[in-house]
Protein backbone atom coordinates (compact mmCIF):
# COMPACT_ATOMS: atom_id res chain seq x y z
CA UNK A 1 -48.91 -21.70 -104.68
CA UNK A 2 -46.68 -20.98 -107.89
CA UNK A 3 -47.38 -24.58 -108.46
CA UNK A 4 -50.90 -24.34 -108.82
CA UNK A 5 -50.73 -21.12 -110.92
CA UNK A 6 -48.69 -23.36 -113.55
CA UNK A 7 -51.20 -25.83 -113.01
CA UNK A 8 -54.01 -23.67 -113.81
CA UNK A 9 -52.46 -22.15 -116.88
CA UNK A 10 -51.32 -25.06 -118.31
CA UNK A 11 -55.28 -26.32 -118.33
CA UNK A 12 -56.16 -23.23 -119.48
CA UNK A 13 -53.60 -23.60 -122.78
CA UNK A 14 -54.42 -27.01 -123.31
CA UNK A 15 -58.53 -26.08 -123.57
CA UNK A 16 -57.27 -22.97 -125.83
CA UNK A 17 -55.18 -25.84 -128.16
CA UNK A 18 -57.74 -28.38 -128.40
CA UNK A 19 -59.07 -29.51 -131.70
CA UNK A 20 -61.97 -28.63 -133.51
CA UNK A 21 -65.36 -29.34 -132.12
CA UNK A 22 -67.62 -32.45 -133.37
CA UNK A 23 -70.68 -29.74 -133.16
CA UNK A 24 -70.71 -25.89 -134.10
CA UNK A 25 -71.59 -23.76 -131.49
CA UNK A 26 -74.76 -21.23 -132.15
CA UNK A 27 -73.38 -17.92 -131.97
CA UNK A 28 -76.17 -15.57 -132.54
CA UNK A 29 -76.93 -14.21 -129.43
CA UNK A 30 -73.41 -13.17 -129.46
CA UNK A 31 -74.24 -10.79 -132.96
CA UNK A 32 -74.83 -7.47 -132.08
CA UNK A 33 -72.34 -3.85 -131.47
CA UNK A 34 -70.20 -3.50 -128.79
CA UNK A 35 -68.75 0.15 -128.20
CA UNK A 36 -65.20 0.07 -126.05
CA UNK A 37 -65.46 1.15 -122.00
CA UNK A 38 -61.82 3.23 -121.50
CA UNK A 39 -62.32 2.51 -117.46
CA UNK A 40 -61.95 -1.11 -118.28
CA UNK A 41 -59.24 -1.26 -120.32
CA UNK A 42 -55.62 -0.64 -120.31
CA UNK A 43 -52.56 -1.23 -122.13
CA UNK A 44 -49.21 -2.52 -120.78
CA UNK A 45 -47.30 0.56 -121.83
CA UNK A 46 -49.06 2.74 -119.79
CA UNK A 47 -50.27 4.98 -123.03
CA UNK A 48 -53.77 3.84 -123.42
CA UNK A 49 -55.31 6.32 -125.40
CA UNK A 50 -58.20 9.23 -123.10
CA UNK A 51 -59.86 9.63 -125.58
CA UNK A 52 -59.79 5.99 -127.10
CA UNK A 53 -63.68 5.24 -128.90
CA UNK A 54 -64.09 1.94 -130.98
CA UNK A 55 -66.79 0.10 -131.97
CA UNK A 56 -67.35 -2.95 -133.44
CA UNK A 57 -70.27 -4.90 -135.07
CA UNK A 58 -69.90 -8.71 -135.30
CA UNK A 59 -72.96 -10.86 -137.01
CA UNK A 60 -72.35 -14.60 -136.70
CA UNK A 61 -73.11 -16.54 -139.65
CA UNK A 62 -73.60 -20.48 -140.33
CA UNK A 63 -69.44 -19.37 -142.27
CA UNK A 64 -67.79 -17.30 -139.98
CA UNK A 65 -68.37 -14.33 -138.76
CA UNK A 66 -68.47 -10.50 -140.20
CA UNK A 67 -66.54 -7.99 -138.54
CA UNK A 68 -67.12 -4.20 -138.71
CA UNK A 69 -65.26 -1.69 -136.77
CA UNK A 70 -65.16 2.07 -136.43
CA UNK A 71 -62.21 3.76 -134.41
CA UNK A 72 -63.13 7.28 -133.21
CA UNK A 73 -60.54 8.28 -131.47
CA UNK A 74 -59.61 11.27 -133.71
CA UNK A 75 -62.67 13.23 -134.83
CA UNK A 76 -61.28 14.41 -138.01
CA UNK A 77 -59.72 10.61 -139.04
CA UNK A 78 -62.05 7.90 -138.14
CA UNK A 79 -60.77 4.81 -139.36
CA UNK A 80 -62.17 1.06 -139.03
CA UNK A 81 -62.08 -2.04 -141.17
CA UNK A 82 -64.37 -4.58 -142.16
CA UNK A 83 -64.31 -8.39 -143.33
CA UNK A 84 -65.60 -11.93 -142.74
CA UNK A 85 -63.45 -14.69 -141.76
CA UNK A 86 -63.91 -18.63 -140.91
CA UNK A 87 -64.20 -19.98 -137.18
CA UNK A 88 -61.69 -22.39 -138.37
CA UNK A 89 -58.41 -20.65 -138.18
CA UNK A 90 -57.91 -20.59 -141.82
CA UNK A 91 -56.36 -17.54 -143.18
CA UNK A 92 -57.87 -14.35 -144.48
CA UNK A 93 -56.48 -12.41 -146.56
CA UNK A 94 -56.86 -8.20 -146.51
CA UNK A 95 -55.32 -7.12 -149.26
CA UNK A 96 -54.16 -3.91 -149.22
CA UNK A 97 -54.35 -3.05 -145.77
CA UNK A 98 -51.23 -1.61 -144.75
CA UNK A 99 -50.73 -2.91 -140.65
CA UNK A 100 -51.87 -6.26 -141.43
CA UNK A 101 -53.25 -7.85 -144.40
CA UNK A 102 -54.41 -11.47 -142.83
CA UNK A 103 -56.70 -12.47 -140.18
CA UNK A 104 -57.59 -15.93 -138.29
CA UNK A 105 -60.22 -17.03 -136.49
CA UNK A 106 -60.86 -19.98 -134.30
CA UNK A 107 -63.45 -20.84 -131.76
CA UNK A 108 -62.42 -22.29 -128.86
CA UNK A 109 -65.34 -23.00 -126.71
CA UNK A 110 -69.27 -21.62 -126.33
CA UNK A 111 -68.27 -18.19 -126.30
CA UNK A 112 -64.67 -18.16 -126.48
CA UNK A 113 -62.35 -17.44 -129.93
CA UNK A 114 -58.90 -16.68 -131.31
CA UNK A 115 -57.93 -13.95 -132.97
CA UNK A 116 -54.85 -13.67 -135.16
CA UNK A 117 -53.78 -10.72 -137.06
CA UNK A 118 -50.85 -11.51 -139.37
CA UNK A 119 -48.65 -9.21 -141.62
CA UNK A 120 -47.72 -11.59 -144.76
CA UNK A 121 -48.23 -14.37 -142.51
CA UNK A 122 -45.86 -13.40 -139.10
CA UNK A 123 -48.50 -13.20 -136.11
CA UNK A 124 -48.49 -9.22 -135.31
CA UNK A 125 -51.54 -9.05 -132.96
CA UNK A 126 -52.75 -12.43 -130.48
CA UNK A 127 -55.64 -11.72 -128.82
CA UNK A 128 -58.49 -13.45 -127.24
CA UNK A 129 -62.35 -12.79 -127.14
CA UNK A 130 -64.79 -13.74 -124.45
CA UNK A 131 -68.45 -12.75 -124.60
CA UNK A 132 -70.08 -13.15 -121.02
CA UNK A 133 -72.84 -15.56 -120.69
CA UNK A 134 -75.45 -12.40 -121.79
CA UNK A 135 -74.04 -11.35 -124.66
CA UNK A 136 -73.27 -7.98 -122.96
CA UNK A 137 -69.99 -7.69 -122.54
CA UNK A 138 -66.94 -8.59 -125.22
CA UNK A 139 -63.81 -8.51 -123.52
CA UNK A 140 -60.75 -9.00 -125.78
CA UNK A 141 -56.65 -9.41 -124.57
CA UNK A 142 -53.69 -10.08 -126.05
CA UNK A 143 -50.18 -8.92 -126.86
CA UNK A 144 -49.78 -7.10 -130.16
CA UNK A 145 -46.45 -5.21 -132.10
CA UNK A 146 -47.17 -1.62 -132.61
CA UNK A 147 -46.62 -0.08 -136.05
CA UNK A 148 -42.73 1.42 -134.12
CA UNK A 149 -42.11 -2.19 -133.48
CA UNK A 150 -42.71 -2.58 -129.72
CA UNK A 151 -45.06 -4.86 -128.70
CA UNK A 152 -47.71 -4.45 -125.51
CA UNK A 153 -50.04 -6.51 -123.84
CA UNK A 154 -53.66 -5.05 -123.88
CA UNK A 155 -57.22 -5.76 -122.11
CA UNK A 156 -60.10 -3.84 -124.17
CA UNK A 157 -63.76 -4.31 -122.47
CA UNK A 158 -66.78 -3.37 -124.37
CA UNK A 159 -70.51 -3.49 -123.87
CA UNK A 160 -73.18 -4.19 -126.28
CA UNK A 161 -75.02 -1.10 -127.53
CA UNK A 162 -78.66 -1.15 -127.51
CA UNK A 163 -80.82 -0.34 -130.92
């Protein structure tokens, strides 16, 4: 049994390190917002957030894609960010943002992509995207350092939100 396991995540890294595709995928059903669902997601700590409310707008574009979100967790601080990065892993750059100031992107299938967050170029947030065959659903997971240093493993679900 453990034998397969390896099997089946070793197939699973090799599709995630593949090179880049002969033919860009159209991701435009995939534009829309998707607001965060706290009963399907979790954190490795144990200290997901109750009252945890993000939402994020991605529109696809023939370059990349534009990212909007909007943390609401706190009433009185909402917070967010907001840029457009390549499908093509290049870097980024954020400049003055203070947790990290580079992103990444890659696609890595029809509805699959890599996200990197980077702090002056050290990785500080892996995570993965996958939008269901729909459109509905974004779910995104990964391991990422917390501004204290520690790092967690996280699974973050959210549905798109009707207009």
């Amino acid at each position: 049994m453990r034998g397969m396991i390896l099997t089946a995540g070793a197939a699973m890294l090799a599709g995630a390190s593949a090179p880049a595709f002969a033919e860009p995928y159209d991701n435009s059903a995939l534009t829309g917002s998707y607001h965060s669902v706290h009963a399907k997601s979790f954190w490795s700590n144990d200290q997901f957030p109750k009252n945890f409310i993000l939402t994020i707008e991605v529109t696809f574009t023939a370059s990349g894609m534009d990212y909007k979100s909007a943390n609401d967790s706190n009433k009185g601080q909402v917070h967010g960010n907001s840029f457009h990065v390549a499908l093509d892993d290049s870097i980024t750059p954020l400049p003055g943002k203070a947790r990290y100031n580079q992103v990444r992107m890659k696609q890595l299938g029809p509805r699959q992509f890599q996200m990197l967050e980077n702090k002056d170029g050290d990785v500080i947030v892996g995570q993965y995207w996958q939008f269901s065959g729909d459109g509905k659903t974004l779910t995104r997971w990964g391991v990422g350092k917390a501004p204290d240093g520690v790092s967690k493993a996280f699974l973050e679900t959210f549905e798109r939100v009707e207009k």
